[in-house]
N, C-alpha and C. Protein backbone atom coordinates (compact mmCIF):
# COMPACT_ATOMS: atom_id res chain seq x y z
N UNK A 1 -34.95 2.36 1.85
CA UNK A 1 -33.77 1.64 2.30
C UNK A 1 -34.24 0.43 3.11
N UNK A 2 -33.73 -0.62 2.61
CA UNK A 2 -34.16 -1.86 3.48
C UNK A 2 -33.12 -2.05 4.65
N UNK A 3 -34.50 -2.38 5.88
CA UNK A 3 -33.35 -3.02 6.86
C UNK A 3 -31.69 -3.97 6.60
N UNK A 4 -31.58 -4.31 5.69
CA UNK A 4 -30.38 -5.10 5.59
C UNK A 4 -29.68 -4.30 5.28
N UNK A 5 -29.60 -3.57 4.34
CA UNK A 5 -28.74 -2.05 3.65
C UNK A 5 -28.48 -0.96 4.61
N UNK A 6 -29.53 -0.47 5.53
CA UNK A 6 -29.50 -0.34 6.78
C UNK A 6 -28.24 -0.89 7.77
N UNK A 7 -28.86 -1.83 7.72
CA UNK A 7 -27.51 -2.56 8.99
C UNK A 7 -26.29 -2.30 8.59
N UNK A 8 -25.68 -3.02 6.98
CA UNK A 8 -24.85 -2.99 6.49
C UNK A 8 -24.45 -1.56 6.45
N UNK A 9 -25.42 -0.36 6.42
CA UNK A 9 -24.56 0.95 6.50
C UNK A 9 -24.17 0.66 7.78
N UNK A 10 -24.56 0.55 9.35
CA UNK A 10 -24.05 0.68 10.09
C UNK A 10 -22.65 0.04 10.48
N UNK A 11 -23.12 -1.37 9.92
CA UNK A 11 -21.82 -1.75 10.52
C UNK A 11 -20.67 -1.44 9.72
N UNK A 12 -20.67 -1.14 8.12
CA UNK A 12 -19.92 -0.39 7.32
C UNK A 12 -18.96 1.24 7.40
N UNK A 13 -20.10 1.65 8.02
CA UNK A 13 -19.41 3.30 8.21
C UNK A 13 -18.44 3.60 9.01
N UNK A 14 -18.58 2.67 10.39
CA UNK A 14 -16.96 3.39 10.96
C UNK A 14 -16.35 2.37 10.28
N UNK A 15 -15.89 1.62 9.53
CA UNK A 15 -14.54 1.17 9.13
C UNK A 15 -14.36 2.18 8.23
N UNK A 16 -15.42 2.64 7.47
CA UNK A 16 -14.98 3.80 6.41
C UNK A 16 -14.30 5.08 6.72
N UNK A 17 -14.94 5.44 8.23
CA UNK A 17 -14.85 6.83 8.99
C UNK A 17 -12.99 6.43 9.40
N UNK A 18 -12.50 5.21 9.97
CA UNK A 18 -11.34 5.00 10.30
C UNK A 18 -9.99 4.67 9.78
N UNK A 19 -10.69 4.69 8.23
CA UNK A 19 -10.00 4.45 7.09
C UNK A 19 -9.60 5.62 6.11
N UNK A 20 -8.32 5.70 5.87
CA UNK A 20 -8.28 6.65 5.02
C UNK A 20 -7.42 6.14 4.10
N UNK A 21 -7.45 6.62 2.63
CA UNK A 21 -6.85 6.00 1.19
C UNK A 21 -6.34 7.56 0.69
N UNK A 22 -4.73 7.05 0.38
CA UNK A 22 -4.50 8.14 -0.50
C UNK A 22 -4.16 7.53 -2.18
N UNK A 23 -4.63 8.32 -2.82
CA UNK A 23 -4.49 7.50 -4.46
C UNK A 23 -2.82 7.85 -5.10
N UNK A 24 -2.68 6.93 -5.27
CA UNK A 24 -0.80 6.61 -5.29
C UNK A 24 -0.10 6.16 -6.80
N UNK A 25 0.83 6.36 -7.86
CA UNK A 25 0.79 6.04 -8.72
C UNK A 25 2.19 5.82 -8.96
N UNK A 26 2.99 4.77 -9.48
CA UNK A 26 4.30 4.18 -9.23
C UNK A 26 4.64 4.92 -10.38
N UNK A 27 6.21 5.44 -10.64
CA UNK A 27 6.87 6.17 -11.86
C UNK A 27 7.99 5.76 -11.36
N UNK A 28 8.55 5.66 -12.84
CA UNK A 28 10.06 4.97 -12.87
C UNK A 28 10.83 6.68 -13.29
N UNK A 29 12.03 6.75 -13.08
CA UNK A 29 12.41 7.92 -13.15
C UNK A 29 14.61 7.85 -13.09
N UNK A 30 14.90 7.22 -14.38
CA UNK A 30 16.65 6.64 -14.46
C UNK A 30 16.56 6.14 -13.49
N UNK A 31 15.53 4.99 -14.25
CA UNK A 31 15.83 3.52 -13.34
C UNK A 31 15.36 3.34 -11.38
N UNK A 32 14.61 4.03 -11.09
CA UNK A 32 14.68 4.17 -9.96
C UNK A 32 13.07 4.74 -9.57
N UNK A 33 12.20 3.26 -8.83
CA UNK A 33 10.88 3.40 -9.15
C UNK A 33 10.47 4.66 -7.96
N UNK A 34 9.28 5.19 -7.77
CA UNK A 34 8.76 5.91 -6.48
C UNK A 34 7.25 6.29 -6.68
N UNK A 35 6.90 6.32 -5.51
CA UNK A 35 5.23 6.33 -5.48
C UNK A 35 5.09 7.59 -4.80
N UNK A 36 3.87 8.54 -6.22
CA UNK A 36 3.79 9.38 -5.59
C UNK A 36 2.23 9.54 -5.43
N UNK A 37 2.24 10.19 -4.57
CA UNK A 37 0.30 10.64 -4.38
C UNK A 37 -0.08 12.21 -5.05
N UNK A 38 -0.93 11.70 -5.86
CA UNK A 38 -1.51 12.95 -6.67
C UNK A 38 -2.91 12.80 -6.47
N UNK A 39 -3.56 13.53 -6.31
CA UNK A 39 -4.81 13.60 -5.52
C UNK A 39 -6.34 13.77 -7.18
N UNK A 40 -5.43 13.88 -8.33
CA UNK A 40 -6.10 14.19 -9.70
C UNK A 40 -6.22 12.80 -10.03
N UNK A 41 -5.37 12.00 -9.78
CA UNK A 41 -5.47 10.13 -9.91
C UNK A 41 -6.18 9.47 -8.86
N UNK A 42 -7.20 8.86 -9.36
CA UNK A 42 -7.66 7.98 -8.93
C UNK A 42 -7.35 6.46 -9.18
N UNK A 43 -6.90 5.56 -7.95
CA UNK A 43 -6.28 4.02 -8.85
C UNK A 43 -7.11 3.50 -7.62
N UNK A 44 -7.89 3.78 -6.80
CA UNK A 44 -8.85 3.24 -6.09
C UNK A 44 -9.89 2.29 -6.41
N UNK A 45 -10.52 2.71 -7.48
CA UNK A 45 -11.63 2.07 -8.12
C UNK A 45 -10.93 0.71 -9.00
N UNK A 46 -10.13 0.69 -9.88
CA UNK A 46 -9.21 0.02 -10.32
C UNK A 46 -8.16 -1.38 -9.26
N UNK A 47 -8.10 -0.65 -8.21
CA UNK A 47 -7.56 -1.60 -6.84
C UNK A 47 -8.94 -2.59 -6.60
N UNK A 48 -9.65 -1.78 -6.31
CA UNK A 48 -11.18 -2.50 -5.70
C UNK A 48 -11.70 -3.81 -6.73
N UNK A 49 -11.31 -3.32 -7.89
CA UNK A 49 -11.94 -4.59 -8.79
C UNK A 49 -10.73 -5.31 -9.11
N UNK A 50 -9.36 -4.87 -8.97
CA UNK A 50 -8.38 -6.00 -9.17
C UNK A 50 -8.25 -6.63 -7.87
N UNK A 51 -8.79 -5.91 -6.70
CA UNK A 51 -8.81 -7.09 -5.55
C UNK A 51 -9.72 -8.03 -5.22
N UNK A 52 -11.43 -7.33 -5.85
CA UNK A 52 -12.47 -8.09 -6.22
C UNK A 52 -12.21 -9.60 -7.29
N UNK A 53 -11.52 -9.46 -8.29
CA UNK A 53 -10.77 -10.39 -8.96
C UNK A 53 -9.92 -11.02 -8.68
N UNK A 54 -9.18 -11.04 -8.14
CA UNK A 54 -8.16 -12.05 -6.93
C UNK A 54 -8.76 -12.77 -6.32
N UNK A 55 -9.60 -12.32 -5.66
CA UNK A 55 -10.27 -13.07 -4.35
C UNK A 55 -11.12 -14.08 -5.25
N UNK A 56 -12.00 -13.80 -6.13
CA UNK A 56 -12.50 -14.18 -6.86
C UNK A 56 -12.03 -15.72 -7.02
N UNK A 57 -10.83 -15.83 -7.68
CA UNK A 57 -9.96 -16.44 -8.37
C UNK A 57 -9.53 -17.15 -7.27
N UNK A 58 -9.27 -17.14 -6.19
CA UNK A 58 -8.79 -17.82 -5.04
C UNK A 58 -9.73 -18.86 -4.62
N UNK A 59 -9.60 -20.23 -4.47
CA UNK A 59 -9.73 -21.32 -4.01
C UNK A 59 -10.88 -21.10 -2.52
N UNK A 60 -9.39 -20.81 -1.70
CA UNK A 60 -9.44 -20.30 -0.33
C UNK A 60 -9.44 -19.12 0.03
N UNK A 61 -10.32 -17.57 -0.15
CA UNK A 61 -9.79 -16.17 0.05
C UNK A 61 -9.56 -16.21 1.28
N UNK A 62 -8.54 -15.12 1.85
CA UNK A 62 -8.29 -14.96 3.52
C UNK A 62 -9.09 -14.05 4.01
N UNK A 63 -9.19 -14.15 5.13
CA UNK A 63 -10.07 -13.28 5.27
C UNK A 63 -9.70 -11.55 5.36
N UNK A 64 -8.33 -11.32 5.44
CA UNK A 64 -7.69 -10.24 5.41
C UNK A 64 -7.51 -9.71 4.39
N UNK A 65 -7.86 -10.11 3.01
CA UNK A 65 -8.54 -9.73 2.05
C UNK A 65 -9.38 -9.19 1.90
N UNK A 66 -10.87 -9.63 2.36
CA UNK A 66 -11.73 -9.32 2.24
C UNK A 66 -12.26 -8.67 3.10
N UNK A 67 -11.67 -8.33 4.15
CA UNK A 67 -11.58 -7.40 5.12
C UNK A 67 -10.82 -6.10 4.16
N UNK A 68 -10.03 -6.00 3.83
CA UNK A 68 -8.95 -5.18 3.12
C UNK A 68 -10.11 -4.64 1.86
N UNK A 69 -11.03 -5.04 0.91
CA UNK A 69 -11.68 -4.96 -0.05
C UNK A 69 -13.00 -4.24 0.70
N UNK A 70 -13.50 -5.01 1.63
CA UNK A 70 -14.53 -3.58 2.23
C UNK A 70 -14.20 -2.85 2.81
N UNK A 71 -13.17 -2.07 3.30
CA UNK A 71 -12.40 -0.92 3.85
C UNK A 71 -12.24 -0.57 2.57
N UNK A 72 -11.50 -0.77 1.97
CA UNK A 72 -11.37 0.02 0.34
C UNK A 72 -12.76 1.05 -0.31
N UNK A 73 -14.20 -0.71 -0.38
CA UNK A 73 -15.08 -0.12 -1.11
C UNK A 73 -15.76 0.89 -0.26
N UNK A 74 -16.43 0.69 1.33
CA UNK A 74 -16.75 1.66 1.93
C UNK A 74 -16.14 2.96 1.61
N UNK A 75 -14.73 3.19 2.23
CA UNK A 75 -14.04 4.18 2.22
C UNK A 75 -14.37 5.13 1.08
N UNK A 76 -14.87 4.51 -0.18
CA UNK A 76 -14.33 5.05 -1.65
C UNK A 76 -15.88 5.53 -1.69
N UNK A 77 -16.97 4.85 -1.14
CA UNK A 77 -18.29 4.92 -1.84
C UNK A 77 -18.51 4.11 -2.48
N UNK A 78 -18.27 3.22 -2.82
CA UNK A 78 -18.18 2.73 -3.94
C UNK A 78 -19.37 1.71 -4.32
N UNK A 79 -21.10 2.59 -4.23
CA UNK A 79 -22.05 1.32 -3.52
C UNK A 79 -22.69 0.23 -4.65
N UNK A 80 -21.97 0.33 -5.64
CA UNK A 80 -22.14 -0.53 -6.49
C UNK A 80 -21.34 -1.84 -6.48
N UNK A 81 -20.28 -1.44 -5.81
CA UNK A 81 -19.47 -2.93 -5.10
C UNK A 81 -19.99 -3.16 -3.86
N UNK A 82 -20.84 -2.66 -2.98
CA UNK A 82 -21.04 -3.24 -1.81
C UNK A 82 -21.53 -4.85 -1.89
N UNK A 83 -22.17 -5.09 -2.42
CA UNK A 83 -22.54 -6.29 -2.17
C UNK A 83 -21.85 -7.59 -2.57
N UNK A 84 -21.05 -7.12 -3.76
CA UNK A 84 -20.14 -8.21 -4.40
C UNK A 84 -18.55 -8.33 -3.23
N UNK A 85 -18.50 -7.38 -2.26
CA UNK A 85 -17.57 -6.53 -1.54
C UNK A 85 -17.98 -7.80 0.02
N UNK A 86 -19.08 -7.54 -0.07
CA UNK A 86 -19.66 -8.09 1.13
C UNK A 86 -19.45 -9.82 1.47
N UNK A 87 -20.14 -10.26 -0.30
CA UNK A 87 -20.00 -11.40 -0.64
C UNK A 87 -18.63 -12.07 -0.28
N UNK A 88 -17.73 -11.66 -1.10
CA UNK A 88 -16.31 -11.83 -0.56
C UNK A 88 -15.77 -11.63 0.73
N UNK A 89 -15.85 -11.00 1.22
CA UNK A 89 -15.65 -10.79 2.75
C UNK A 89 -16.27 -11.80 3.47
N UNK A 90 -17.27 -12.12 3.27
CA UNK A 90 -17.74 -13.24 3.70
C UNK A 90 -17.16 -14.99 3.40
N UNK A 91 -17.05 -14.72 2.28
CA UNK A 91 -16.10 -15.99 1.90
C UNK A 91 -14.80 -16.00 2.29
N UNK A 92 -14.40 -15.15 2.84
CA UNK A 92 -13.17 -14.93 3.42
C UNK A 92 -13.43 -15.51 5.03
N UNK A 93 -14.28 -15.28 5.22
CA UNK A 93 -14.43 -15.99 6.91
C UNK A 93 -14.85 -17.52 7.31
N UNK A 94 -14.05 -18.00 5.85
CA UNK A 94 -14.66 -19.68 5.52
C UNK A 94 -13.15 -20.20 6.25
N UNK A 95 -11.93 -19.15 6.57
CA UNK A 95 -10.73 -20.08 6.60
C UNK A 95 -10.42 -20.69 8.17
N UNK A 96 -10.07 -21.48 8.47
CA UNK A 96 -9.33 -22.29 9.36
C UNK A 96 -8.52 -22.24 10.68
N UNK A 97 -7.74 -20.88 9.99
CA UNK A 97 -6.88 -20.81 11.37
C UNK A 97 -6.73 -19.08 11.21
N UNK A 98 -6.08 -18.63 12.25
CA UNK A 98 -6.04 -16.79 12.61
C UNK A 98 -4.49 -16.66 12.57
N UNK A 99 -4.45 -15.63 11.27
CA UNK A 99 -2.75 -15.21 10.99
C UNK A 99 -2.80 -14.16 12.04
N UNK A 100 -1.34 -13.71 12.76
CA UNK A 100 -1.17 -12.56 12.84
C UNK A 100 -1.95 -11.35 12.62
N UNK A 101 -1.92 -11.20 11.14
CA UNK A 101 -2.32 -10.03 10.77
C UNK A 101 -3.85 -10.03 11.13
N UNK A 102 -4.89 -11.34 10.42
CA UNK A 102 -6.12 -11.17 11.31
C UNK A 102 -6.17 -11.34 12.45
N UNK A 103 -5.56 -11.75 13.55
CA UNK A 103 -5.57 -10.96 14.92
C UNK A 103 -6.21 -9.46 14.92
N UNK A 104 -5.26 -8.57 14.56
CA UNK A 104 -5.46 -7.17 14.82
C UNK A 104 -7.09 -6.51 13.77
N UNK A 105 -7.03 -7.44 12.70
CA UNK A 105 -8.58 -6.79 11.91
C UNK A 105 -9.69 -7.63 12.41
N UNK A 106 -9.70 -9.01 13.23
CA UNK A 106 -10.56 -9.03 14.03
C UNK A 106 -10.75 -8.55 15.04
N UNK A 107 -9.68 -7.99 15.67
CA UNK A 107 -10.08 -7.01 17.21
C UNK A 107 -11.02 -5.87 16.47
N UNK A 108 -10.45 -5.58 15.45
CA UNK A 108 -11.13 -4.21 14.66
C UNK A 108 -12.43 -4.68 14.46
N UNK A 109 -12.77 -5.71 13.90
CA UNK A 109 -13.99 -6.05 13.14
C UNK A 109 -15.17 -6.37 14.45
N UNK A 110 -14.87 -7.12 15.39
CA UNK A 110 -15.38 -7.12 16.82
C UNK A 110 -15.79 -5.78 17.10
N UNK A 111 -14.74 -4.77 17.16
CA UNK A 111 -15.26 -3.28 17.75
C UNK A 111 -16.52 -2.62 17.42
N UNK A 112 -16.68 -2.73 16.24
CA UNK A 112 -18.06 -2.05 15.21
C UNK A 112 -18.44 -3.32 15.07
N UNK A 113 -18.32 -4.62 15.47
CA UNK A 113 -19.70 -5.11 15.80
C UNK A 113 -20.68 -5.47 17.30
N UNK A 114 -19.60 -4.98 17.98
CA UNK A 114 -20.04 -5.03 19.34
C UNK A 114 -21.61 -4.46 19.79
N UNK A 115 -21.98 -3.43 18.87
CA UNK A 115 -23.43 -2.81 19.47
C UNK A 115 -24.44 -3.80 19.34
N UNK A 116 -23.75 -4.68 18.51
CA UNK A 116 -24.59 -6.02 17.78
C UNK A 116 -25.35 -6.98 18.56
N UNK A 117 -24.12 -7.27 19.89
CA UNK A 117 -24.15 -8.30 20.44
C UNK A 117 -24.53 -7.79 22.06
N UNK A 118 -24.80 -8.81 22.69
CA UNK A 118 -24.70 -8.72 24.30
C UNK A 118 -23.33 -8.65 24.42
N UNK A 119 -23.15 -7.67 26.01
CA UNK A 119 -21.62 -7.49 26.60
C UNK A 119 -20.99 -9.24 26.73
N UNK A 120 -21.72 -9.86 27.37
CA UNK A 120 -21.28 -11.37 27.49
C UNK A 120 -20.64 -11.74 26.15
N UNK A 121 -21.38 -11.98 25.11
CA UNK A 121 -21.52 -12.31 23.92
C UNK A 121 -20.24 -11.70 23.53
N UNK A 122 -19.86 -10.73 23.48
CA UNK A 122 -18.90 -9.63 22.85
C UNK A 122 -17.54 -10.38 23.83
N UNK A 123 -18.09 -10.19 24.92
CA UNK A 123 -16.51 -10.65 25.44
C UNK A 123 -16.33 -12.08 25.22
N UNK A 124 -16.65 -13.25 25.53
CA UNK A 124 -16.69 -14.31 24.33
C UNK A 124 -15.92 -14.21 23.37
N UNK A 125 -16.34 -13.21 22.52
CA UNK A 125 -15.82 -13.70 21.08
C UNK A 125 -14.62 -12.66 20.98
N UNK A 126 -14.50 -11.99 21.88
CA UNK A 126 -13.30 -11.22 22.06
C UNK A 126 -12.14 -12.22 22.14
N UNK A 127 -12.45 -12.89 23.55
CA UNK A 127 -11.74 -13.92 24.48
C UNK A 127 -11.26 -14.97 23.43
N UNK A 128 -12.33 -15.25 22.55
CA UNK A 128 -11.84 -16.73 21.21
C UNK A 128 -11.07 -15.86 20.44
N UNK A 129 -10.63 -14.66 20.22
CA UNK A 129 -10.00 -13.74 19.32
C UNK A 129 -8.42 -13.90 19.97
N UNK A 130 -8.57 -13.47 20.93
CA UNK A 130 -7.32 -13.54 22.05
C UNK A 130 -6.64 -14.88 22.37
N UNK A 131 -7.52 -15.79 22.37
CA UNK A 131 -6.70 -17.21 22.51
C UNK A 131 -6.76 -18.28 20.92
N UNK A 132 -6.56 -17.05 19.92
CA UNK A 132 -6.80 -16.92 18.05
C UNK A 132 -7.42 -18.82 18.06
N UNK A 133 -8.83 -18.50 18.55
CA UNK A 133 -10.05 -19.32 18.46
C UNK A 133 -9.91 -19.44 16.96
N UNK A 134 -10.12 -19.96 15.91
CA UNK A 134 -10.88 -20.31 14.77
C UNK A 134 -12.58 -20.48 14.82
N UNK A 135 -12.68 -20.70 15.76
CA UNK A 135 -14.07 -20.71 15.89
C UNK A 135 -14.72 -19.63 15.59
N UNK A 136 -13.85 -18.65 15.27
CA UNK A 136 -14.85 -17.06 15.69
C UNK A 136 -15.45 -16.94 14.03
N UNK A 137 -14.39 -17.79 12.89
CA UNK A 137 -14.54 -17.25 11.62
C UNK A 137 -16.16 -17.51 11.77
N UNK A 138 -16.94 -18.88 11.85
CA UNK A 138 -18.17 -19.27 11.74
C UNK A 138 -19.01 -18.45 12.35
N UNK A 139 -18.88 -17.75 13.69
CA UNK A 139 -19.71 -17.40 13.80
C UNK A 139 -19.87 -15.75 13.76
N UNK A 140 -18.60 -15.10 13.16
CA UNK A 140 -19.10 -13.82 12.51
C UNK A 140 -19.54 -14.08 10.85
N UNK A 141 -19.43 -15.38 10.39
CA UNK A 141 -19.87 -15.48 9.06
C UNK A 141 -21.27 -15.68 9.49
N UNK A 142 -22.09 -16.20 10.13
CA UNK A 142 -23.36 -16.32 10.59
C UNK A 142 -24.29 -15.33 11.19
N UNK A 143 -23.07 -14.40 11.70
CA UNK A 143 -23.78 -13.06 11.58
C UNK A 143 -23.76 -12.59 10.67
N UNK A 144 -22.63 -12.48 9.71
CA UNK A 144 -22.82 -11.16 8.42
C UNK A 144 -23.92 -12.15 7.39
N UNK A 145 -23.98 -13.47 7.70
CA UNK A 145 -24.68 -13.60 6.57
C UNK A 145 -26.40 -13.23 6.91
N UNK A 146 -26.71 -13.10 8.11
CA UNK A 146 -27.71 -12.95 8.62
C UNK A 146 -28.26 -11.16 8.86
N UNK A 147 -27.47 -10.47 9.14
CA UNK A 147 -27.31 -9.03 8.60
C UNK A 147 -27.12 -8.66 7.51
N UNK A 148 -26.07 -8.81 6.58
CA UNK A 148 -25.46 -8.42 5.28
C UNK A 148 -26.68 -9.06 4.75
């Protein structure tokens, strides 16, 4: 196992450990759709590469995407997407400004990377999280590209 695969398990596993997927399958039933979870279906693997393909296809991916796509592939195992998983996620931290929603998956994404950094360092980029810095995309892309 190489140090990089290494790292990447670490910083990979608790999003996996904090993540949980139930496999879900839409049925229409007189007109009237509902999702049920059957645990014999798998549509996980199938999600992972139609979200791998989206992002793909996107110009600009968000980064809440590709945040959303390695929680998926971790979660699943799935270590034949890790790296194409990674890739994207990373291109996702190319964007501009901090929605809402990445607010709350960068507080997340900060947490499991905190062992990473100095306490200073960590609170920093906490602090640019909290006052939704853009600055932060560059320089967790400069870490994952330097780990990952």
């Amino acid at each position: 196992m190489t140090l990089k695969r290494f790292l990447l398990l670490a910083l990979l596993l608790p999003l996996a450990l904090n993540y949980s997927y139930a496999s879900a399958s839409t049925m229409t039933s007189g007109g009237i759709s509902f999702t049920a979870t059957d645990p014999g279906v798998d549509t996980s693997r199938a999600e992972a590469e139609n979200l791998i393909q989206r992002i793909e296809n996107e110009s600009a991916p968000q980064y809440a995407e590709g945040f959303q796509l390695l929680k998926l592939v971790t979660s699943q195992e799935f270590s034949d997407l890790y790296e194409k998983s990674c890739e994207l996620y990373l291109k996702g931290l190319g964007q501009n400004h901090i929605t809402k929603n990445d607010y709350e998956l960068l507080k997340e994404d900060l947490f499991h990377m905190k062992p990473f950094f100095g306490r200073r360092e960590a609170n920093g980029y906490e602090e640019m999280i909290e006052e939704g810095n853009p600055e932060i995309f560059p320089i967790l892309r400069i870490f994952g590209v330097n780990v990952i």
